[in-house]
PDB file of N, CA and C in Angstrom:
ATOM      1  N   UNK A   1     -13.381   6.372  -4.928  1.00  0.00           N
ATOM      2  CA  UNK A   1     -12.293   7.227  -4.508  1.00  0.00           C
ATOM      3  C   UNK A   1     -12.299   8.542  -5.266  1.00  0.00           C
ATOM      4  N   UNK A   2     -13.100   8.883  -6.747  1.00  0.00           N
ATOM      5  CA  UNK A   2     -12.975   9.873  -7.203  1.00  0.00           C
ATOM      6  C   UNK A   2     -13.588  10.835  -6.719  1.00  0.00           C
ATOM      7  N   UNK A   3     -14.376  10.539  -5.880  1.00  0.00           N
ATOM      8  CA  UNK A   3     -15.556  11.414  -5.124  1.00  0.00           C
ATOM      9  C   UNK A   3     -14.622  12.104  -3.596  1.00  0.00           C
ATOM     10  N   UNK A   4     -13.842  11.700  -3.304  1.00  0.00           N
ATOM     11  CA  UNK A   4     -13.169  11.703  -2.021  1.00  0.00           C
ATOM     12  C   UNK A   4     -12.444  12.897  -2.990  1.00  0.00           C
ATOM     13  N   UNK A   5     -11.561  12.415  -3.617  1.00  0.00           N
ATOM     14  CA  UNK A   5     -10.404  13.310  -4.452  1.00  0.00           C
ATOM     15  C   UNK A   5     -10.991  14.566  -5.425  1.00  0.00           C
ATOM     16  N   UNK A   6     -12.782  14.545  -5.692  1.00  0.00           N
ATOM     17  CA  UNK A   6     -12.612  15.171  -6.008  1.00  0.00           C
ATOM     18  C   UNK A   6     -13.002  17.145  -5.321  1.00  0.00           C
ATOM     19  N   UNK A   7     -12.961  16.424  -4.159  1.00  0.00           N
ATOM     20  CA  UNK A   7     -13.752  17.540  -2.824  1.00  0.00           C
ATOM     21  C   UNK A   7     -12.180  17.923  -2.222  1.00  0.00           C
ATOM     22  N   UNK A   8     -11.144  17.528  -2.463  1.00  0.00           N
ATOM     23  CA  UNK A   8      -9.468  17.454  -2.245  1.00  0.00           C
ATOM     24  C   UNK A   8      -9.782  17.269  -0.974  1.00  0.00           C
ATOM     25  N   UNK A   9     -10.374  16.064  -0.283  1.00  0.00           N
ATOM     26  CA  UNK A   9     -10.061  15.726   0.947  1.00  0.00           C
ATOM     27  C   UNK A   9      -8.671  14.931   0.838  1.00  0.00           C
ATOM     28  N   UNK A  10      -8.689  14.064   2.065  1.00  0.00           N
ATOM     29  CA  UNK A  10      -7.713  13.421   2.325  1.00  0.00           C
ATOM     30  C   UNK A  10      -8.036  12.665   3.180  1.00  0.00           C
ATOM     31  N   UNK A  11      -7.608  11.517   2.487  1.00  0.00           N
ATOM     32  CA  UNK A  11      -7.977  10.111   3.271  1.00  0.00           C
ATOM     33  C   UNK A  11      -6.911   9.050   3.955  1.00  0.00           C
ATOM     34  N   UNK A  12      -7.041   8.670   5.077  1.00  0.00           N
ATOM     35  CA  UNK A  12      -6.058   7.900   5.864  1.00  0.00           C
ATOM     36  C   UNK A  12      -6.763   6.703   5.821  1.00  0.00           C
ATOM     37  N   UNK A  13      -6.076   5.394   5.948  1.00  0.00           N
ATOM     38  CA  UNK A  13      -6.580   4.394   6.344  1.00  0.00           C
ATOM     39  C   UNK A  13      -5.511   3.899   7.781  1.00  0.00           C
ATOM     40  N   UNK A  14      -5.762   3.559   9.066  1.00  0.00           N
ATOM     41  CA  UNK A  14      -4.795   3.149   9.815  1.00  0.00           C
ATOM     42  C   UNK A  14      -5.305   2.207  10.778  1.00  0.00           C
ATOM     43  N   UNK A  15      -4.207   1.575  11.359  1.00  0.00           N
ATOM     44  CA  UNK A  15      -4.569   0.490  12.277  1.00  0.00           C
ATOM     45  C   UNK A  15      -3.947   1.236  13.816  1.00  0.00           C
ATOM     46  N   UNK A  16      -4.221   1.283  14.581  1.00  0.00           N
ATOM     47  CA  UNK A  16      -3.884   1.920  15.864  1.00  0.00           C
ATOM     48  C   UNK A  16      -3.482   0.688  17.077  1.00  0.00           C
ATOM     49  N   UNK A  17      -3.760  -0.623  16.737  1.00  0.00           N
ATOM     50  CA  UNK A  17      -3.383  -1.804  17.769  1.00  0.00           C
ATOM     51  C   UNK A  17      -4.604  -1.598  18.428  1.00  0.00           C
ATOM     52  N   UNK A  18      -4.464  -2.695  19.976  1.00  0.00           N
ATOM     53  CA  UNK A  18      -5.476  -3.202  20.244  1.00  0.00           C
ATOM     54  C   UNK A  18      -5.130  -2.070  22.044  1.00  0.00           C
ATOM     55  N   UNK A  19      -6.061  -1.365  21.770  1.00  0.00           N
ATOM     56  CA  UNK A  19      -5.872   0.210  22.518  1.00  0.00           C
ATOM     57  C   UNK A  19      -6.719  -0.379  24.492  1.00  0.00           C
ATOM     58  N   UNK A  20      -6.060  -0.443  25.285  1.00  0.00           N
ATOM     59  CA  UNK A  20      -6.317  -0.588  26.646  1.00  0.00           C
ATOM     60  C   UNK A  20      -7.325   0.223  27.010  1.00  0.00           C
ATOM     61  N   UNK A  21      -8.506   0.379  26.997  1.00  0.00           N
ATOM     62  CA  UNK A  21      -9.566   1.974  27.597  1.00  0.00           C
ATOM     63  C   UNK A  21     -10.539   0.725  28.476  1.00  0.00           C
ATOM     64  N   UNK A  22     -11.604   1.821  28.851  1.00  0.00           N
ATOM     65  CA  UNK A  22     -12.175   1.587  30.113  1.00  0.00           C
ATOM     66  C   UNK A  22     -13.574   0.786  29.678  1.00  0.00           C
ATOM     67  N   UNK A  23     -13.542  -0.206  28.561  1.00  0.00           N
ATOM     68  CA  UNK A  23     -14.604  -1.044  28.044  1.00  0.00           C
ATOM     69  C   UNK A  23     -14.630  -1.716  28.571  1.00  0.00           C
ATOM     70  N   UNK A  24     -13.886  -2.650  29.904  1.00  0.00           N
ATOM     71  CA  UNK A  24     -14.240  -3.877  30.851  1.00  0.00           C
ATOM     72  C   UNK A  24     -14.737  -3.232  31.882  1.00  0.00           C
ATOM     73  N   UNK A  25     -15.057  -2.136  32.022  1.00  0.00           N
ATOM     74  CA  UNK A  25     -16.328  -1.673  33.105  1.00  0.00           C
ATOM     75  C   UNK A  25     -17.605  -2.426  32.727  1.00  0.00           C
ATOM     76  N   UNK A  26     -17.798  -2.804  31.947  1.00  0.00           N
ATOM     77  CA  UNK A  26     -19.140  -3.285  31.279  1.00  0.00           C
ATOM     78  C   UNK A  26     -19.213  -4.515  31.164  1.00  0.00           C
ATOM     79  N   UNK A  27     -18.127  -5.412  31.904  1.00  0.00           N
ATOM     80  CA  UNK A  27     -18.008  -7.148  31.801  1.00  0.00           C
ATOM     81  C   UNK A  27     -18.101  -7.340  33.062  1.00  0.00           C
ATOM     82  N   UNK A  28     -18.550  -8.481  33.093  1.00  0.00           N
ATOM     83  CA  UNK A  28     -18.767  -9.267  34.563  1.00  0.00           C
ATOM     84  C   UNK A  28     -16.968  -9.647  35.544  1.00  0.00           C
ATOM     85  N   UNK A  29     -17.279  -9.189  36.572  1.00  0.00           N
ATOM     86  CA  UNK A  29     -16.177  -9.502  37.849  1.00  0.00           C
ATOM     87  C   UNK A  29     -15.399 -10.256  37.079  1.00  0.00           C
ATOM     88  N   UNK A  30     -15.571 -11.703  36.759  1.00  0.00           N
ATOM     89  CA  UNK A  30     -15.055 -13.381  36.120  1.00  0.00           C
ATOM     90  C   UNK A  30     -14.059 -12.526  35.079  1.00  0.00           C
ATOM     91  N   UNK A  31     -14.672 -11.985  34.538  1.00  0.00           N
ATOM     92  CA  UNK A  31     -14.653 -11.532  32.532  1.00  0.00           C
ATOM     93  C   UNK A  31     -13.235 -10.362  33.465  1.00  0.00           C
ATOM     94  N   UNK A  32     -13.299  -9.636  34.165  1.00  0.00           N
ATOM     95  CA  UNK A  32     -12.205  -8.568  34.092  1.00  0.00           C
ATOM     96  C   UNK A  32     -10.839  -9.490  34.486  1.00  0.00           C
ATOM     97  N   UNK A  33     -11.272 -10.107  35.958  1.00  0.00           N
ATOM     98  CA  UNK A  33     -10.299 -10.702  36.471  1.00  0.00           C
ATOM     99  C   UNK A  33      -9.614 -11.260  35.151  1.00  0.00           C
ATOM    100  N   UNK A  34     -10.121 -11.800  34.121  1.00  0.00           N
ATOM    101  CA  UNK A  34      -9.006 -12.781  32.874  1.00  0.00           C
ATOM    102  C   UNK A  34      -8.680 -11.562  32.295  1.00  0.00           C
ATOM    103  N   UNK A  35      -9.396 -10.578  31.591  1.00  0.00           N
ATOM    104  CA  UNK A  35      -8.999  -9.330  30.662  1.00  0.00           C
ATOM    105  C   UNK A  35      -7.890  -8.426  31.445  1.00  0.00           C
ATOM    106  N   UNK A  36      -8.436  -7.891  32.436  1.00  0.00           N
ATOM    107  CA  UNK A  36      -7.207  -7.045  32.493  1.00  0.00           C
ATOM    108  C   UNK A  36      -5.623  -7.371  32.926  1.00  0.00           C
ATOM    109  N   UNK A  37      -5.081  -8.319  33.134  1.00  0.00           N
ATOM    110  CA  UNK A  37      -3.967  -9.115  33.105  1.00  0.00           C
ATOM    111  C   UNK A  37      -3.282  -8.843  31.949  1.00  0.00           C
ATOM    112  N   UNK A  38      -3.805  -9.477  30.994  1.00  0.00           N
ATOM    113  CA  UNK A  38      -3.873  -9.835  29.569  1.00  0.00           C
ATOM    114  C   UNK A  38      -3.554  -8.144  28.763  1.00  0.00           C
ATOM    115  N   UNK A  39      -4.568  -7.581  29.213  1.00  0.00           N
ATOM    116  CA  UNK A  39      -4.731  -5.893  28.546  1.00  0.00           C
ATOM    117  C   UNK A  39      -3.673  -5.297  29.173  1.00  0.00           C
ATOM    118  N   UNK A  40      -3.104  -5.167  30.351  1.00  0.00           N
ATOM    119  CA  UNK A  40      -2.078  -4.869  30.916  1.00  0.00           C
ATOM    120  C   UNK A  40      -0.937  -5.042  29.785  1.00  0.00           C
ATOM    121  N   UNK A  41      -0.896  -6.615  30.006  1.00  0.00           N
ATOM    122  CA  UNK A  41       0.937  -6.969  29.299  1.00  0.00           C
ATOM    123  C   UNK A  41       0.939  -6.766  27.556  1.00  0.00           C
ATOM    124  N   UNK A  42      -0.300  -6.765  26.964  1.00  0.00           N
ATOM    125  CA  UNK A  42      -0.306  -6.591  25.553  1.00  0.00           C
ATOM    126  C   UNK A  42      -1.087  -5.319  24.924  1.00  0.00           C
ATOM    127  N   UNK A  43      -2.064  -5.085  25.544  1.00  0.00           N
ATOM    128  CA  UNK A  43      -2.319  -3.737  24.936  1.00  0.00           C
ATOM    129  C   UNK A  43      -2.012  -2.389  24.846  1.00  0.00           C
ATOM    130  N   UNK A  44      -2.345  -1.603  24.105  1.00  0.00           N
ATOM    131  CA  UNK A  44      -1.615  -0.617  24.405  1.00  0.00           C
ATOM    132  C   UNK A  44      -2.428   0.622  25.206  1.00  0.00           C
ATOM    133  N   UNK A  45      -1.345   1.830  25.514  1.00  0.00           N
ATOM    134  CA  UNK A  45      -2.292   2.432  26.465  1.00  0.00           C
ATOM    135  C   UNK A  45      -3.228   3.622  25.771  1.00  0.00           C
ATOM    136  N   UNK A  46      -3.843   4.284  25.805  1.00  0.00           N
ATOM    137  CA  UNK A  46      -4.603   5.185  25.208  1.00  0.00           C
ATOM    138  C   UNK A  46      -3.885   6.106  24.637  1.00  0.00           C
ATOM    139  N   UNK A  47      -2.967   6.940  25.307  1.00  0.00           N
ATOM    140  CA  UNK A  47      -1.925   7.630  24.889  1.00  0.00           C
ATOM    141  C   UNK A  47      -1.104   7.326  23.599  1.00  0.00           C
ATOM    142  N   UNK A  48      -0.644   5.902  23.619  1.00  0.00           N
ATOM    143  CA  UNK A  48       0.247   5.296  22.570  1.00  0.00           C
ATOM    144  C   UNK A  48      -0.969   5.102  21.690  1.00  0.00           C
ATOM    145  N   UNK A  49      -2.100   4.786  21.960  1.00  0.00           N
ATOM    146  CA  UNK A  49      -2.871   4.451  20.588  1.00  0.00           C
ATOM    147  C   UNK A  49      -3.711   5.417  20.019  1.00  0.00           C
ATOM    148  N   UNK A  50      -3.465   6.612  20.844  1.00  0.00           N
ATOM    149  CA  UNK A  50      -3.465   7.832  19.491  1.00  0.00           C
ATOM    150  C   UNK A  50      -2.686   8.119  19.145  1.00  0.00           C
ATOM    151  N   UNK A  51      -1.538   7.676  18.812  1.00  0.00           N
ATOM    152  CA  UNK A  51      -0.342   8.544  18.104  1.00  0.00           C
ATOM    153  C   UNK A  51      -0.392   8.359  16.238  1.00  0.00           C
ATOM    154  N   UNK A  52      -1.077   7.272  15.548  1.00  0.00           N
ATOM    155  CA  UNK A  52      -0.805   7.142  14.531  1.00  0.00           C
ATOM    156  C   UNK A  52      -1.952   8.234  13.767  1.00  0.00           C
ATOM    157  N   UNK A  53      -2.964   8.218  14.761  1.00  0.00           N
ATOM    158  CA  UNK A  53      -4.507   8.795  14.534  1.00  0.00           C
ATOM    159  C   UNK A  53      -3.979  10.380  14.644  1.00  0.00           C
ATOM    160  N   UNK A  54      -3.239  10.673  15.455  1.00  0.00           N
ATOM    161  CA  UNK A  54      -2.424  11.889  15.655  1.00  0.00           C
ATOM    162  C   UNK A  54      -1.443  12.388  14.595  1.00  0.00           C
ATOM    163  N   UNK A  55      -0.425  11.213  14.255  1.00  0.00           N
ATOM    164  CA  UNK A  55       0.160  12.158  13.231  1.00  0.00           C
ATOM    165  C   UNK A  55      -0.649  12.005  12.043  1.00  0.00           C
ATOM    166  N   UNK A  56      -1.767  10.966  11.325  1.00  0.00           N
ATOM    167  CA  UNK A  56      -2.160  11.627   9.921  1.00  0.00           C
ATOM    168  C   UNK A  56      -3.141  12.718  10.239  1.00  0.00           C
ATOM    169  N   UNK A  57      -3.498  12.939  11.529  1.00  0.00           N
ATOM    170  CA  UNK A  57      -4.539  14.429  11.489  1.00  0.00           C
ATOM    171  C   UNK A  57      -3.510  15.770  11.604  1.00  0.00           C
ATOM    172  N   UNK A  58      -2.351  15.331  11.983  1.00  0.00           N
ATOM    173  CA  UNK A  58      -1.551  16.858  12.172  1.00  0.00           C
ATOM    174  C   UNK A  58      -0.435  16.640  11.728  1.00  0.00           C
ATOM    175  N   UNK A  59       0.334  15.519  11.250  1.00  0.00           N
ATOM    176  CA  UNK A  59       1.386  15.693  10.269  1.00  0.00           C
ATOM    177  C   UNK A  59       1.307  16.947   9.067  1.00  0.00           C
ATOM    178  N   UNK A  60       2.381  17.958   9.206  1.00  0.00           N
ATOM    179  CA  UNK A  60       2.121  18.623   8.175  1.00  0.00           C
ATOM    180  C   UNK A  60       2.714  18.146   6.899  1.00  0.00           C
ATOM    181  N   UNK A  61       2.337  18.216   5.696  1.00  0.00           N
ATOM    182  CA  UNK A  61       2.909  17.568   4.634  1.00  0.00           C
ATOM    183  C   UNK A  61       2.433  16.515   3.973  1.00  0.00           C
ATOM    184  N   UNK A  62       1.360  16.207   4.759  1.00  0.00           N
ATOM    185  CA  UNK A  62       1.139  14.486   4.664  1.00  0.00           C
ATOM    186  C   UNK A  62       0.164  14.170   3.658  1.00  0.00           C
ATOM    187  N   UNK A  63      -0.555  15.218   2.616  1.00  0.00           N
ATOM    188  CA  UNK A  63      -1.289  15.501   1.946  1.00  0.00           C
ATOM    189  C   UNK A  63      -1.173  14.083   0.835  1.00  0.00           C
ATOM    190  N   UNK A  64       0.052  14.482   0.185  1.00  0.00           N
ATOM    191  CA  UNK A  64       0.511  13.603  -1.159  1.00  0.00           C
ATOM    192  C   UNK A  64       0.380  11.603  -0.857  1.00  0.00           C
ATOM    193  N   UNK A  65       0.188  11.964   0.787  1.00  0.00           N
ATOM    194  CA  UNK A  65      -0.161  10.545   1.332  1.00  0.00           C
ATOM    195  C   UNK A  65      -1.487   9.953   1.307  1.00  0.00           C
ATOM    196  N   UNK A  66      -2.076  10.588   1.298  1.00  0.00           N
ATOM    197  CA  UNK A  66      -3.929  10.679   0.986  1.00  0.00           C
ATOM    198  C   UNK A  66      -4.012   8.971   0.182  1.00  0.00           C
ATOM    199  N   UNK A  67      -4.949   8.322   0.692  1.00  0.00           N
ATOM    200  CA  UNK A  67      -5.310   6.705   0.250  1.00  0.00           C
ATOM    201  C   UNK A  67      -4.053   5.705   0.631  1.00  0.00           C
ATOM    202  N   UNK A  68      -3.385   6.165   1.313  1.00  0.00           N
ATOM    203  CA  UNK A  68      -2.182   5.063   2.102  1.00  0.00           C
ATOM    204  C   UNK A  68      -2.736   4.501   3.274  1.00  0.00           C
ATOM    205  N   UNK A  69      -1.788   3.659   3.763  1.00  0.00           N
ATOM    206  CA  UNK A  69      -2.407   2.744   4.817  1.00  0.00           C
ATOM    207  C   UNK A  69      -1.294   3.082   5.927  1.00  0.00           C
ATOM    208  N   UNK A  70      -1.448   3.500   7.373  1.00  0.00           N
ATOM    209  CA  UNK A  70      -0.609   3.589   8.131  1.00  0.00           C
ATOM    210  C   UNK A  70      -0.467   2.553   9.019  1.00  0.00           C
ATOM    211  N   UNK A  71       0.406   2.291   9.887  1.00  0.00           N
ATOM    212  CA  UNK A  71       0.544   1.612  11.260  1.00  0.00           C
ATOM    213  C   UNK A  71       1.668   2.120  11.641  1.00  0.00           C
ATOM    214  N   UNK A  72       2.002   2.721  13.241  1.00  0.00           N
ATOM    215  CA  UNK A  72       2.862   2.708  14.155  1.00  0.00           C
ATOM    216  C   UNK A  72       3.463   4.280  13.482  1.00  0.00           C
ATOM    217  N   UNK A  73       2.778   5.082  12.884  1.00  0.00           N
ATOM    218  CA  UNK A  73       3.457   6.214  12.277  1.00  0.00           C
ATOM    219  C   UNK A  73       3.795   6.334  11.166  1.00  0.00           C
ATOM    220  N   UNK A  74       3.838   5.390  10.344  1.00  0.00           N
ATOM    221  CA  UNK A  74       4.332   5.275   9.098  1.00  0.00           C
ATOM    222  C   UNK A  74       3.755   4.504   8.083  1.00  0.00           C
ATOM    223  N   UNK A  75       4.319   4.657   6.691  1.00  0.00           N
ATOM    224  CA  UNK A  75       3.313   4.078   5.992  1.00  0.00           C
ATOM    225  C   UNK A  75       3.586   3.003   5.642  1.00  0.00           C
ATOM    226  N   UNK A  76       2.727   1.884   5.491  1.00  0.00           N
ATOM    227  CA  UNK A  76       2.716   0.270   5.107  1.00  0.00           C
ATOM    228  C   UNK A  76       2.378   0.394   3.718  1.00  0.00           C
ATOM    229  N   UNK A  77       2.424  -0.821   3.588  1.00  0.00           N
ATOM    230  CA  UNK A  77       2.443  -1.438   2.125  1.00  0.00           C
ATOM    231  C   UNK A  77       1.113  -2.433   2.762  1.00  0.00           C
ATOM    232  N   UNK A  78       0.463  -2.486   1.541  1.00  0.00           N
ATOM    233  CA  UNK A  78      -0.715  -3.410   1.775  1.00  0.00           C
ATOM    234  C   UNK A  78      -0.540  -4.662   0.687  1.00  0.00           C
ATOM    235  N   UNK A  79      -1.457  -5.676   0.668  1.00  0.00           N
ATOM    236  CA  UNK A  79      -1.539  -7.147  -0.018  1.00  0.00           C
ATOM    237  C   UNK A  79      -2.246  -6.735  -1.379  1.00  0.00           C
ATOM    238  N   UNK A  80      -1.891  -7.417  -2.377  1.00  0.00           N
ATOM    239  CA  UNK A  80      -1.890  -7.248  -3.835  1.00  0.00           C
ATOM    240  C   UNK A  80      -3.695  -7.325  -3.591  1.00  0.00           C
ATOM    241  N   UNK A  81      -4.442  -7.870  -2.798  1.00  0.00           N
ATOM    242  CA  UNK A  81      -5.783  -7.900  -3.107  1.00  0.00           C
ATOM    243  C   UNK A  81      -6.715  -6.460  -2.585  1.00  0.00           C
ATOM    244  N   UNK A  82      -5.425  -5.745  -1.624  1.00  0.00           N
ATOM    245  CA  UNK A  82      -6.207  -4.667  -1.221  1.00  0.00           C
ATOM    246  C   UNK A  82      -5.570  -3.659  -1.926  1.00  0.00           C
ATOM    247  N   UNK A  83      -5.202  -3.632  -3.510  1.00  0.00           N
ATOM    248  CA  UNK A  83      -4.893  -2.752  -4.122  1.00  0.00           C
ATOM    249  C   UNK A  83      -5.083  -3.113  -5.527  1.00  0.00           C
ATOM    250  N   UNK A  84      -6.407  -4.112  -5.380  1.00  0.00           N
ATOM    251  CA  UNK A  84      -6.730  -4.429  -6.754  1.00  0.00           C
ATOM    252  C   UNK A  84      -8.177  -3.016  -7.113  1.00  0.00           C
ATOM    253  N   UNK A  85      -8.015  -3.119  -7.809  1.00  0.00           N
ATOM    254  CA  UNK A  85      -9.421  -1.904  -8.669  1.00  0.00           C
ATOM    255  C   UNK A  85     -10.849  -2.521  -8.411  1.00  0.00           C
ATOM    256  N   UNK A  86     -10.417  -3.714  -9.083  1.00  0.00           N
ATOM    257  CA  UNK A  86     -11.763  -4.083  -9.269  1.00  0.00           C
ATOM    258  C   UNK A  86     -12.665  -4.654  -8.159  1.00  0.00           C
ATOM    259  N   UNK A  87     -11.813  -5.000  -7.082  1.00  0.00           N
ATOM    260  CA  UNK A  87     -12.562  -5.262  -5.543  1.00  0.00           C
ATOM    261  C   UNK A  87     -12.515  -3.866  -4.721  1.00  0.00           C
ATOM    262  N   UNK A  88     -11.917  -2.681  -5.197  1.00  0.00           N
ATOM    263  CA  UNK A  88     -12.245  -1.658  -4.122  1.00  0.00           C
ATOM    264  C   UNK A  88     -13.589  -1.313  -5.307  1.00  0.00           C
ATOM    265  N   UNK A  89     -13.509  -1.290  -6.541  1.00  0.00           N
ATOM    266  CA  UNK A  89     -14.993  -0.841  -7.005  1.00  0.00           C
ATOM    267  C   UNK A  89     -16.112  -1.610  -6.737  1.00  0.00           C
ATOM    268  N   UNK A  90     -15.912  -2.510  -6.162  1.00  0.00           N
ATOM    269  CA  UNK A  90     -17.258  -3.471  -6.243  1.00  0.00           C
ATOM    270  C   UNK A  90     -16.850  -3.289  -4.645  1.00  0.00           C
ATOM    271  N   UNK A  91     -16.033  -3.039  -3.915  1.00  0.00           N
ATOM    272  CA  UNK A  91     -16.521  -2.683  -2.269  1.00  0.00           C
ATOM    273  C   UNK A  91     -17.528  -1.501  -2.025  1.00  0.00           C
ATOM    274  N   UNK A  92     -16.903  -0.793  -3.013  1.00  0.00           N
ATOM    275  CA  UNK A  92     -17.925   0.782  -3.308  1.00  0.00           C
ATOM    276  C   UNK A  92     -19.201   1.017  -3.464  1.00  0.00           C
ATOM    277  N   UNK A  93     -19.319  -0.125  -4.552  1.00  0.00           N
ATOM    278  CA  UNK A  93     -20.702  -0.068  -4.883  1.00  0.00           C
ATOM    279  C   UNK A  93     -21.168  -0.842  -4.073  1.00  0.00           C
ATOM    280  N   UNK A  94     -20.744  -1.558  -3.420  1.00  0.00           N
ATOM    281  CA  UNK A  94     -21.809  -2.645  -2.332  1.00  0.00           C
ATOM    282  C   UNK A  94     -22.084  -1.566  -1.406  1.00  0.00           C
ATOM    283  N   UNK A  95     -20.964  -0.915  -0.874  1.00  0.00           N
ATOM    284  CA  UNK A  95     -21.165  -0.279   0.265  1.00  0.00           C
ATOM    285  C   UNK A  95     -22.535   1.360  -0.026  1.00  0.00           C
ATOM    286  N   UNK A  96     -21.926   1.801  -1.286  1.00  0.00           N
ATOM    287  CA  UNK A  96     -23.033   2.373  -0.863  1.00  0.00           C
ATOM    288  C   UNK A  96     -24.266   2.128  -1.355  1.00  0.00           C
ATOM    289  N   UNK A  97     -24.488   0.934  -1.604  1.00  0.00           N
ATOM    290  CA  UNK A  97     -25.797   0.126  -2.271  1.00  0.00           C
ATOM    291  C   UNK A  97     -26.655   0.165  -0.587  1.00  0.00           C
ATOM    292  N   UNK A  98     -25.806  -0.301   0.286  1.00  0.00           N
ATOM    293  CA  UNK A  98     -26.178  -0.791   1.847  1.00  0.00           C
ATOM    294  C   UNK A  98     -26.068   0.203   2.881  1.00  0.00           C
ATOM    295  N   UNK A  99     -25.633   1.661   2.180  1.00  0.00           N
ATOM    296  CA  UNK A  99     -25.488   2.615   2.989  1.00  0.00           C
ATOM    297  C   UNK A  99     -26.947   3.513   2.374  1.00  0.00           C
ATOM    298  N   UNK A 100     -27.920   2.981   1.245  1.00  0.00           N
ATOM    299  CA  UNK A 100     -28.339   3.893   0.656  1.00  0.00           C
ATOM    300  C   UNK A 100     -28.002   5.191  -0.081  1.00  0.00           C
ATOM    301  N   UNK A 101     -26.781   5.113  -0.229  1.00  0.00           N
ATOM    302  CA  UNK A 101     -26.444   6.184  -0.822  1.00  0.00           C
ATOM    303  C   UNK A 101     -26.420   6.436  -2.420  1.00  0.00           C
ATOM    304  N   UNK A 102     -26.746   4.874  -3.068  1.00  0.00           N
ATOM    305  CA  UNK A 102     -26.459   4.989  -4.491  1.00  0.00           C
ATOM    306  C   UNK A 102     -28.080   4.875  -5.059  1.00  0.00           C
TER     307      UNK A 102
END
């Protein structure tokens, strides 16, 4: 994270739900007939599932929020394990062990 902070980006983490788009073009007749029913009554529509992706790119202000976790517009609270040190440093280094970057 010091590498992120120290270029003064700004980082979002967010969940947007399970977003309705045009990916069952690519499933068999059988496969839509069950999905889109289903995607209808529970998913959301494209519109609604950019809105969270929308306000941390154009919220003005939202700077001091940088490494928070959003859903539905606002900010969450995350689980004591995804705000431990020592598993986001060892996510880090795995990741960029496997990204080649280290």
């Amino acid at each position: 994270m010091s590498r992120v902070r120290s270029r003064l980006d700004v980082l979002m983490t967010l969940l947007k739900g399970v977003v309705r788009t045009e990916l069952s073009r690519y499933v068999s007749l059988w496969q839509k007939i069950f999905i889109e029913p289903i995607a209808r009554l529970l998913f959301l529509d494209p519109e609604a599932g950019a809105q969270t992706t929308l306000h941390c790119a154009l919220q003005e202000g939202i700077e001091p929020l940088s490494g928070r976790y959003f859903f539905c517009c606002g900010v969450q609270e995350v689980c004591a394990r995804a705000r431990d040190d020592a598993v986001a440093r060892k996510l880090w280094e795995v990741s960029e062990r496997l990204s080649g970057l280290s």
